[in-house]
N, C-alpha and C. Protein backbone atom coordinates (compact mmCIF):
# COMPACT_ATOMS: atom_id res chain seq x y z
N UNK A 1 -7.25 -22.61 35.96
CA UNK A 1 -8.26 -22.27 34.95
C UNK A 1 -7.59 -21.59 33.76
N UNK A 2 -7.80 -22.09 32.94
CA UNK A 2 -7.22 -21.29 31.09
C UNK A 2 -8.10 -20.07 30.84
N UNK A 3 -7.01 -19.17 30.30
CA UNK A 3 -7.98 -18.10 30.04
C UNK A 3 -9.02 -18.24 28.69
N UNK A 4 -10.30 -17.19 28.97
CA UNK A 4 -11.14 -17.63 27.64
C UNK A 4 -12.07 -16.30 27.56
N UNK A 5 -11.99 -15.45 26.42
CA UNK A 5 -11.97 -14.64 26.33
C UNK A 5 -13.77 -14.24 25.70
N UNK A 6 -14.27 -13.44 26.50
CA UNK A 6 -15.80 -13.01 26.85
C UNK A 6 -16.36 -12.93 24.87
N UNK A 7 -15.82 -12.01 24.03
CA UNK A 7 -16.05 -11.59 22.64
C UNK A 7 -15.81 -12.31 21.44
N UNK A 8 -15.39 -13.75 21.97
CA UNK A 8 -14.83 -14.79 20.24
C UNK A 8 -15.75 -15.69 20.83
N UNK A 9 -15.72 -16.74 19.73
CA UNK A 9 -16.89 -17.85 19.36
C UNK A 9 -15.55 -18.79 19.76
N UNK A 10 -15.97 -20.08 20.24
CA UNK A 10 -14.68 -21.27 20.53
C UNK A 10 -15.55 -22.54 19.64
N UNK A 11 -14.84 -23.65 18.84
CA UNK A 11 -15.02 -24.77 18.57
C UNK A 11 -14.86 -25.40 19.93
N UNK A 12 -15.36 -27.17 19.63
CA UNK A 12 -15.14 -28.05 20.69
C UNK A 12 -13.66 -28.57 21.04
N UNK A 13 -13.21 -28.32 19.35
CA UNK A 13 -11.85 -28.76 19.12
C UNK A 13 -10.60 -27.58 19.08
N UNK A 14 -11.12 -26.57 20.26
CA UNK A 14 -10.47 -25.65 20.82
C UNK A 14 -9.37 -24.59 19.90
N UNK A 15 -10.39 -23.91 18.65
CA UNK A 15 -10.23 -23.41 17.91
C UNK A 15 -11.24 -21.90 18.28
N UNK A 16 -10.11 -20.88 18.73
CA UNK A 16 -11.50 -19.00 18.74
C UNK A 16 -11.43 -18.66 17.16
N UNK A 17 -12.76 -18.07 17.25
CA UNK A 17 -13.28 -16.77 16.20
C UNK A 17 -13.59 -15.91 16.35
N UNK A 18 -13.05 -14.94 15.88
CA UNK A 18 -13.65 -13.23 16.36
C UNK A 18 -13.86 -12.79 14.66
N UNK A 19 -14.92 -12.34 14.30
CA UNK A 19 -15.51 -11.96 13.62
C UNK A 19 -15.74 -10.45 12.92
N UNK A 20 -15.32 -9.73 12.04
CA UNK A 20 -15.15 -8.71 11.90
C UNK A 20 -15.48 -8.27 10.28
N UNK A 21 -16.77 -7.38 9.92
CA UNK A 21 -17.00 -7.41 8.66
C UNK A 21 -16.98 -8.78 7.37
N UNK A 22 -17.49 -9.60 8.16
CA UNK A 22 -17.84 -10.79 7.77
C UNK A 22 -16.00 -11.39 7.36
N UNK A 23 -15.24 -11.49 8.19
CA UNK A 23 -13.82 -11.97 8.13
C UNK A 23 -13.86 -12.46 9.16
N UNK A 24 -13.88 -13.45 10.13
CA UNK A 24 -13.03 -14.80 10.56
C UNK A 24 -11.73 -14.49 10.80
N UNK A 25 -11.46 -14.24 12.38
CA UNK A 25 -9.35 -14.46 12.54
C UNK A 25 -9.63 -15.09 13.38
N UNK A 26 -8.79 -16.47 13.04
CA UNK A 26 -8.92 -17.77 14.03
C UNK A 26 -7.38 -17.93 14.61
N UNK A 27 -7.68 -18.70 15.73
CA UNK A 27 -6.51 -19.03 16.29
C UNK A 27 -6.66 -20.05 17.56
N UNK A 28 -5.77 -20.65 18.16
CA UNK A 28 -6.28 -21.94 18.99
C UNK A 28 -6.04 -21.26 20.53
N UNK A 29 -6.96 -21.55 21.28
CA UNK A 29 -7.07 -21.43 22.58
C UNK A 29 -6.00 -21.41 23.61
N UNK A 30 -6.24 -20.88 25.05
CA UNK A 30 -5.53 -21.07 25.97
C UNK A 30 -5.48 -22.62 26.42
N UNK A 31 -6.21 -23.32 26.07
CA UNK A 31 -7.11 -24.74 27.10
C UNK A 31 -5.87 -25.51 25.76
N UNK A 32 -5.79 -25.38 24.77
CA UNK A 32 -5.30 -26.16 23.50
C UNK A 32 -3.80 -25.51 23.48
N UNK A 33 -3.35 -24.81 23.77
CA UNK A 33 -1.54 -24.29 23.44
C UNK A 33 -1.19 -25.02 24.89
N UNK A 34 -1.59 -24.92 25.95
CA UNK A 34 -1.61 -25.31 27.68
C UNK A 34 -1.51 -26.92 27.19
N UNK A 35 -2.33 -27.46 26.60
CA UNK A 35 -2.33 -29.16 26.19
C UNK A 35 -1.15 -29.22 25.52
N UNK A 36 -0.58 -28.55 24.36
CA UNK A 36 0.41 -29.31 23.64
C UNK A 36 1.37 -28.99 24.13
N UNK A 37 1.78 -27.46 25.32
CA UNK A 37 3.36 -27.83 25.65
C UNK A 37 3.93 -26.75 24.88
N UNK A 38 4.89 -26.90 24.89
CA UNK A 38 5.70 -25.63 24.16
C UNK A 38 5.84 -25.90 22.30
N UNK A 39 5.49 -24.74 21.55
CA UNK A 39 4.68 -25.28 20.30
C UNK A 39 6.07 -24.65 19.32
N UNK A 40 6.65 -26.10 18.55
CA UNK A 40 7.68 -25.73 17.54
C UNK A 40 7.52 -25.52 16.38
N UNK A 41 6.05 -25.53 16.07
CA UNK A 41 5.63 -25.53 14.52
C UNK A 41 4.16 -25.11 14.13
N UNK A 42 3.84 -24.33 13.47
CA UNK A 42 2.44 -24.29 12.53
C UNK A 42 2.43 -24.13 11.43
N UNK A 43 1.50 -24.58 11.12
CA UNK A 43 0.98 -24.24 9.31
C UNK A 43 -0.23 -23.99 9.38
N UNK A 44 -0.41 -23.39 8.32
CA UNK A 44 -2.04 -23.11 7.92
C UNK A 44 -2.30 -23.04 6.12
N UNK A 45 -3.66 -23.05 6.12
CA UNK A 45 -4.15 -23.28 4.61
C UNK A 45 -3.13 -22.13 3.79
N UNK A 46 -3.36 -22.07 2.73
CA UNK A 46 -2.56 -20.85 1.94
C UNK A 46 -3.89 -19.94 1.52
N UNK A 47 -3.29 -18.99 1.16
CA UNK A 47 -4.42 -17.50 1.00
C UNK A 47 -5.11 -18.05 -0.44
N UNK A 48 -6.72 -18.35 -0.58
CA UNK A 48 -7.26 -18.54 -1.39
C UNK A 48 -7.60 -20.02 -1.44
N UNK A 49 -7.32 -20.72 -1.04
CA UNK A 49 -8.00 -22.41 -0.24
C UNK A 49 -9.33 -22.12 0.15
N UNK A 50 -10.13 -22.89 0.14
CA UNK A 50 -11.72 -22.89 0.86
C UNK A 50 -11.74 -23.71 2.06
N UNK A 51 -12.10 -23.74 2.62
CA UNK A 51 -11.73 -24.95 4.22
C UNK A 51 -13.20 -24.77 4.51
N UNK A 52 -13.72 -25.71 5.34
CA UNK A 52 -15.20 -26.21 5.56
C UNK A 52 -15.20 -25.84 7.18
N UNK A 53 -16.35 -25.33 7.91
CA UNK A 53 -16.27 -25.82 9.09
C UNK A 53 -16.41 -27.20 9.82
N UNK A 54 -15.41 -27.08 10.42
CA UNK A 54 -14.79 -28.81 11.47
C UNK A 54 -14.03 -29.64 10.46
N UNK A 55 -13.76 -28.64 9.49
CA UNK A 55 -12.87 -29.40 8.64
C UNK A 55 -11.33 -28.51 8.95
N UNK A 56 -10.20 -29.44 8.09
CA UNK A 56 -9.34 -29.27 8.60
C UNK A 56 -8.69 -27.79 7.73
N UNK A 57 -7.87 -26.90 8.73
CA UNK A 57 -7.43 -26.11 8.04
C UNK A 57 -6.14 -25.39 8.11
N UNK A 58 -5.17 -26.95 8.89
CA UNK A 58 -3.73 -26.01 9.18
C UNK A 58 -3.42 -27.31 10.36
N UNK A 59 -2.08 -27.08 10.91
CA UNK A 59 -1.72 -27.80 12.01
C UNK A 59 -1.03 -27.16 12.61
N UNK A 60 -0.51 -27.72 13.98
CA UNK A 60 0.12 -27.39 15.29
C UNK A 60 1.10 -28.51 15.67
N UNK A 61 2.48 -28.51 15.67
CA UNK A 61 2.92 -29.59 16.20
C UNK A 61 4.18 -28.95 17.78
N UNK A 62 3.71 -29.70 18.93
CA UNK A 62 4.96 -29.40 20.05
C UNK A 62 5.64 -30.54 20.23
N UNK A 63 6.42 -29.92 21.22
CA UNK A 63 7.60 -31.31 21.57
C UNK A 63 7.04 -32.64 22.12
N UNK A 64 5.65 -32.35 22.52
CA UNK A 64 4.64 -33.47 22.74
C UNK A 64 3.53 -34.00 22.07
N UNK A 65 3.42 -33.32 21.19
CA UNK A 65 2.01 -33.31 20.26
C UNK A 65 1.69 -32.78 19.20
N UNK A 66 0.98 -33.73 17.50
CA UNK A 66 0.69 -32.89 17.05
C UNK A 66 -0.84 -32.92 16.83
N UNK A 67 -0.93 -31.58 16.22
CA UNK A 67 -2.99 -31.39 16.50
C UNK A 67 -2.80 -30.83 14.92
N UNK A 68 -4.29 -31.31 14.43
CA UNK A 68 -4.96 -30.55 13.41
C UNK A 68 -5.23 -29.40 13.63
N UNK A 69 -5.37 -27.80 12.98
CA UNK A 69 -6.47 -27.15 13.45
C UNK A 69 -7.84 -26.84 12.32
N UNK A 70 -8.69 -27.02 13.28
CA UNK A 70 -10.03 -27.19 12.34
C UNK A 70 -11.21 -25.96 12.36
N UNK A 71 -11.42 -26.18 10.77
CA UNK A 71 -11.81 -24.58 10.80
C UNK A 71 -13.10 -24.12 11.57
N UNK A 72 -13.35 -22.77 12.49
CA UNK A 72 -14.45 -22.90 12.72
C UNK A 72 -15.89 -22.79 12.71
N UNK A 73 -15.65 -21.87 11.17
CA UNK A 73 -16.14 -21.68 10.03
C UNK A 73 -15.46 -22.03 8.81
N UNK A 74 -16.45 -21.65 7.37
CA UNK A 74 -16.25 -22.10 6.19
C UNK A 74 -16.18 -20.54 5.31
N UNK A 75 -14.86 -21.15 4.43
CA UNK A 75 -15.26 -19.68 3.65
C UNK A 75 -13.52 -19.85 3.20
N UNK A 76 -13.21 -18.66 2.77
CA UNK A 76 -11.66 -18.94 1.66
C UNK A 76 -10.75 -18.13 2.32
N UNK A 77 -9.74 -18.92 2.95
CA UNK A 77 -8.34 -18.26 3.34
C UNK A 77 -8.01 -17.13 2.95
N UNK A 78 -8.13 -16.50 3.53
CA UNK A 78 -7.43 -14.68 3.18
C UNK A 78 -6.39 -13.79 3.34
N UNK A 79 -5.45 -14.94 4.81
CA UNK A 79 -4.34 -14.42 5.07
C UNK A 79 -4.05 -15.53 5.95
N UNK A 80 -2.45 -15.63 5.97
CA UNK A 80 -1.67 -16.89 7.14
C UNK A 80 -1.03 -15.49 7.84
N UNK A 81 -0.68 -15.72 9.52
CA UNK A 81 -0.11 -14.94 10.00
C UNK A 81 1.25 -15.54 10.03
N UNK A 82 2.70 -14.49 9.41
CA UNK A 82 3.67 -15.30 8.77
C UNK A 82 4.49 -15.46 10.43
N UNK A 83 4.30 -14.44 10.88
CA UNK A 83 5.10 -14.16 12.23
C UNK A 83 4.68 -15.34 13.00
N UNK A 84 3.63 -15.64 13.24
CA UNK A 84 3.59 -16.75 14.43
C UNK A 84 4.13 -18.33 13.61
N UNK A 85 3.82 -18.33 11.90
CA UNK A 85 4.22 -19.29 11.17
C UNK A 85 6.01 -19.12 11.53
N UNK A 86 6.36 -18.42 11.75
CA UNK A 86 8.44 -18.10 11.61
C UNK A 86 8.63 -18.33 13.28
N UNK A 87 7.53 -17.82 13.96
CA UNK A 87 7.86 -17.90 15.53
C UNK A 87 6.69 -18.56 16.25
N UNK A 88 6.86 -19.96 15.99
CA UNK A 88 5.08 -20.78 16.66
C UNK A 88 4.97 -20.61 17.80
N UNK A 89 6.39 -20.21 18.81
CA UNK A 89 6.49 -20.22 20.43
C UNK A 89 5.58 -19.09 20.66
N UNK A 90 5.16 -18.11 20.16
CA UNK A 90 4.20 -16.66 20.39
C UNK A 90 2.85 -17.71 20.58
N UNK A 91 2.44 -18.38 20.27
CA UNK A 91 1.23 -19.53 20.73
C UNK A 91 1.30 -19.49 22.09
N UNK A 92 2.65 -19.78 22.64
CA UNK A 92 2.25 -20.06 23.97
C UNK A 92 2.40 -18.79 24.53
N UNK A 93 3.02 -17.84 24.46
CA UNK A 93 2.87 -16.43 24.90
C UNK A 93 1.54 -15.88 25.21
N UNK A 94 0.69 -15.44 23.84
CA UNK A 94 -0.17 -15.37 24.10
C UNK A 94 -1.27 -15.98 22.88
N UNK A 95 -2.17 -16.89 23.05
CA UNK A 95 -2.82 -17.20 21.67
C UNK A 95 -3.67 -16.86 21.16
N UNK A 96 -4.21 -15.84 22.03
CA UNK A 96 -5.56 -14.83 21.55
C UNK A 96 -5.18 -13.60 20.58
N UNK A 97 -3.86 -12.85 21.07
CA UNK A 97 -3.43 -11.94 20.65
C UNK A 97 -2.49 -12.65 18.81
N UNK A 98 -2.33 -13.93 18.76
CA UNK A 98 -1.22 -14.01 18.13
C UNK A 98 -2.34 -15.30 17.43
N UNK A 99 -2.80 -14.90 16.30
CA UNK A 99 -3.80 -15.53 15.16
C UNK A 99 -3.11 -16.32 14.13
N UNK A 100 -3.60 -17.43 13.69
CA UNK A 100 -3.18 -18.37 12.83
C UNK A 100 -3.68 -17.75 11.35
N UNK A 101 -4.91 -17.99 11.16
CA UNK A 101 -5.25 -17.44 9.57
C UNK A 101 -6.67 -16.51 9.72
N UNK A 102 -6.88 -15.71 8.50
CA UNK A 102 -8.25 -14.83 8.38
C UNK A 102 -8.81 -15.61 7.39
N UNK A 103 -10.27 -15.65 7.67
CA UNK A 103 -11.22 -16.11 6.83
C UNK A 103 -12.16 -15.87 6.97
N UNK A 104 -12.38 -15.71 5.09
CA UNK A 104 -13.62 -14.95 4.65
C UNK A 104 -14.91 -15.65 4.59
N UNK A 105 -15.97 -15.59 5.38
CA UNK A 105 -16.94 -16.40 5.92
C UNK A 105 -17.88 -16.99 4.85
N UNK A 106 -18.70 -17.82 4.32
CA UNK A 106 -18.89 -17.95 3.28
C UNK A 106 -20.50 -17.77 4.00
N UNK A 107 -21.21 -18.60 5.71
CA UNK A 107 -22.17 -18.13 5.98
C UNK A 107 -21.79 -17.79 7.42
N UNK A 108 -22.21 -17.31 7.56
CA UNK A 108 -22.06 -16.59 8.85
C UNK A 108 -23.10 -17.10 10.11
N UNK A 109 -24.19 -17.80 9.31
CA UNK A 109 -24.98 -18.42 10.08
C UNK A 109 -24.55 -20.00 10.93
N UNK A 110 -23.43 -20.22 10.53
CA UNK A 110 -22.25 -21.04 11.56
C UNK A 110 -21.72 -20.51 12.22
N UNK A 111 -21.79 -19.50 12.36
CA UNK A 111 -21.17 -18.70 13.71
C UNK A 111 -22.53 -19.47 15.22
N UNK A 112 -23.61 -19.75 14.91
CA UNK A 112 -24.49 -19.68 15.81
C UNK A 112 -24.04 -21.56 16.28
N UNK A 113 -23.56 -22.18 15.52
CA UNK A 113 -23.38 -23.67 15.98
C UNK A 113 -21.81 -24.10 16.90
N UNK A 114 -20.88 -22.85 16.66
CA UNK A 114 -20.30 -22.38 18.15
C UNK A 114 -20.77 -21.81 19.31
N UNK A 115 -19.86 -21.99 20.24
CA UNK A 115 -19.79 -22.18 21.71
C UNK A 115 -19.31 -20.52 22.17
N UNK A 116 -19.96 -19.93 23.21
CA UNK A 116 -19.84 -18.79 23.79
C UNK A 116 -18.97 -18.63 24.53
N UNK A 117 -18.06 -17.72 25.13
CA UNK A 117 -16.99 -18.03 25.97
C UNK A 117 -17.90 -19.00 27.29
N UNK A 118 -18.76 -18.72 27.98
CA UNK A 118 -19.22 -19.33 29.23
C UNK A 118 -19.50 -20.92 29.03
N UNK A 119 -20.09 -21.18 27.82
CA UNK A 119 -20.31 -23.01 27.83
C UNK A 119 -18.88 -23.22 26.89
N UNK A 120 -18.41 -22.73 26.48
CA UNK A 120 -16.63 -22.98 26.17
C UNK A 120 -16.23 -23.38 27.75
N UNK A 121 -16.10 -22.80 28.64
CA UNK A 121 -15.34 -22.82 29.41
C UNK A 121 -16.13 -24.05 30.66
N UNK A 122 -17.34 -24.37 30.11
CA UNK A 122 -17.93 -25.57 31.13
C UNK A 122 -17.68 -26.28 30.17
N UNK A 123 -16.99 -26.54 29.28
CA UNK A 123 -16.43 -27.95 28.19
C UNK A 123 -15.41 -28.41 28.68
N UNK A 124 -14.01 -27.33 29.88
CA UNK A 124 -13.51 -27.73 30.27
C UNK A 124 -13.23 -28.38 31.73
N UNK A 125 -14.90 -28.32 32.25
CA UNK A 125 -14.43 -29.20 33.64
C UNK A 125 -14.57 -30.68 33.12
């Protein structure tokens, strides 16, 4: 079983949000770093980009795979985390603790068309 953490919002396309003074720090799942394998690369939008939710807002590539990551909300890039961008292997360490980008929510009322940790985690049987 992948871990999945009780307090963030999850996409289908295995993207968390934890939410904080209307800021967005996203980052990709246990169920999604576990799929690609050991991870040699990310990118993400640059600070001040707008990205849509389920739209695209950065990538992931491992020695097996590469993935989009898609935003899981909408609203304007506010920060790339440079450390996991210089060291993508901290993904597989830990990927809750170790965030891709912050974003500034544009509605917040897309927070409600994500998934709770409990039906997150019945997406994966």
């Amino acid at each position: 079983m992948f871990k999945v953490l009780e307090n963030l919002k999850y996409s289908k396309t295995h993207e968390w949000v934890s939410v904080s003074d209307g800021v967005g720090t996203v980052g990709i799942t246990d169920f999604a770093q576990h799929s690609l394998g050991t991870i040699v690369y990310v990118e993400g939008y640059e600070p001040g980009e707008e990205v849509s939710q389920g739209g695209e807002c950065g990538a992931v590539e491992s020695v097996k795979a590469a993935s989009d990551i898609m935003a899981p909300v909408s609203g304007e890039v506010l920060e790339v985390n440079e450390e996991v961008l210089n060291n993508p292997e901290l993904l597989n360490d830990d990927p809750y603790t170790n965030w891709i980008l912050k974003i500034k929510l544009s509605d917040e009322d897309e927070l409600n068309a994500l998934l709770d940790a409990k039906d997150y985690e019945k997406e994966q049987k």
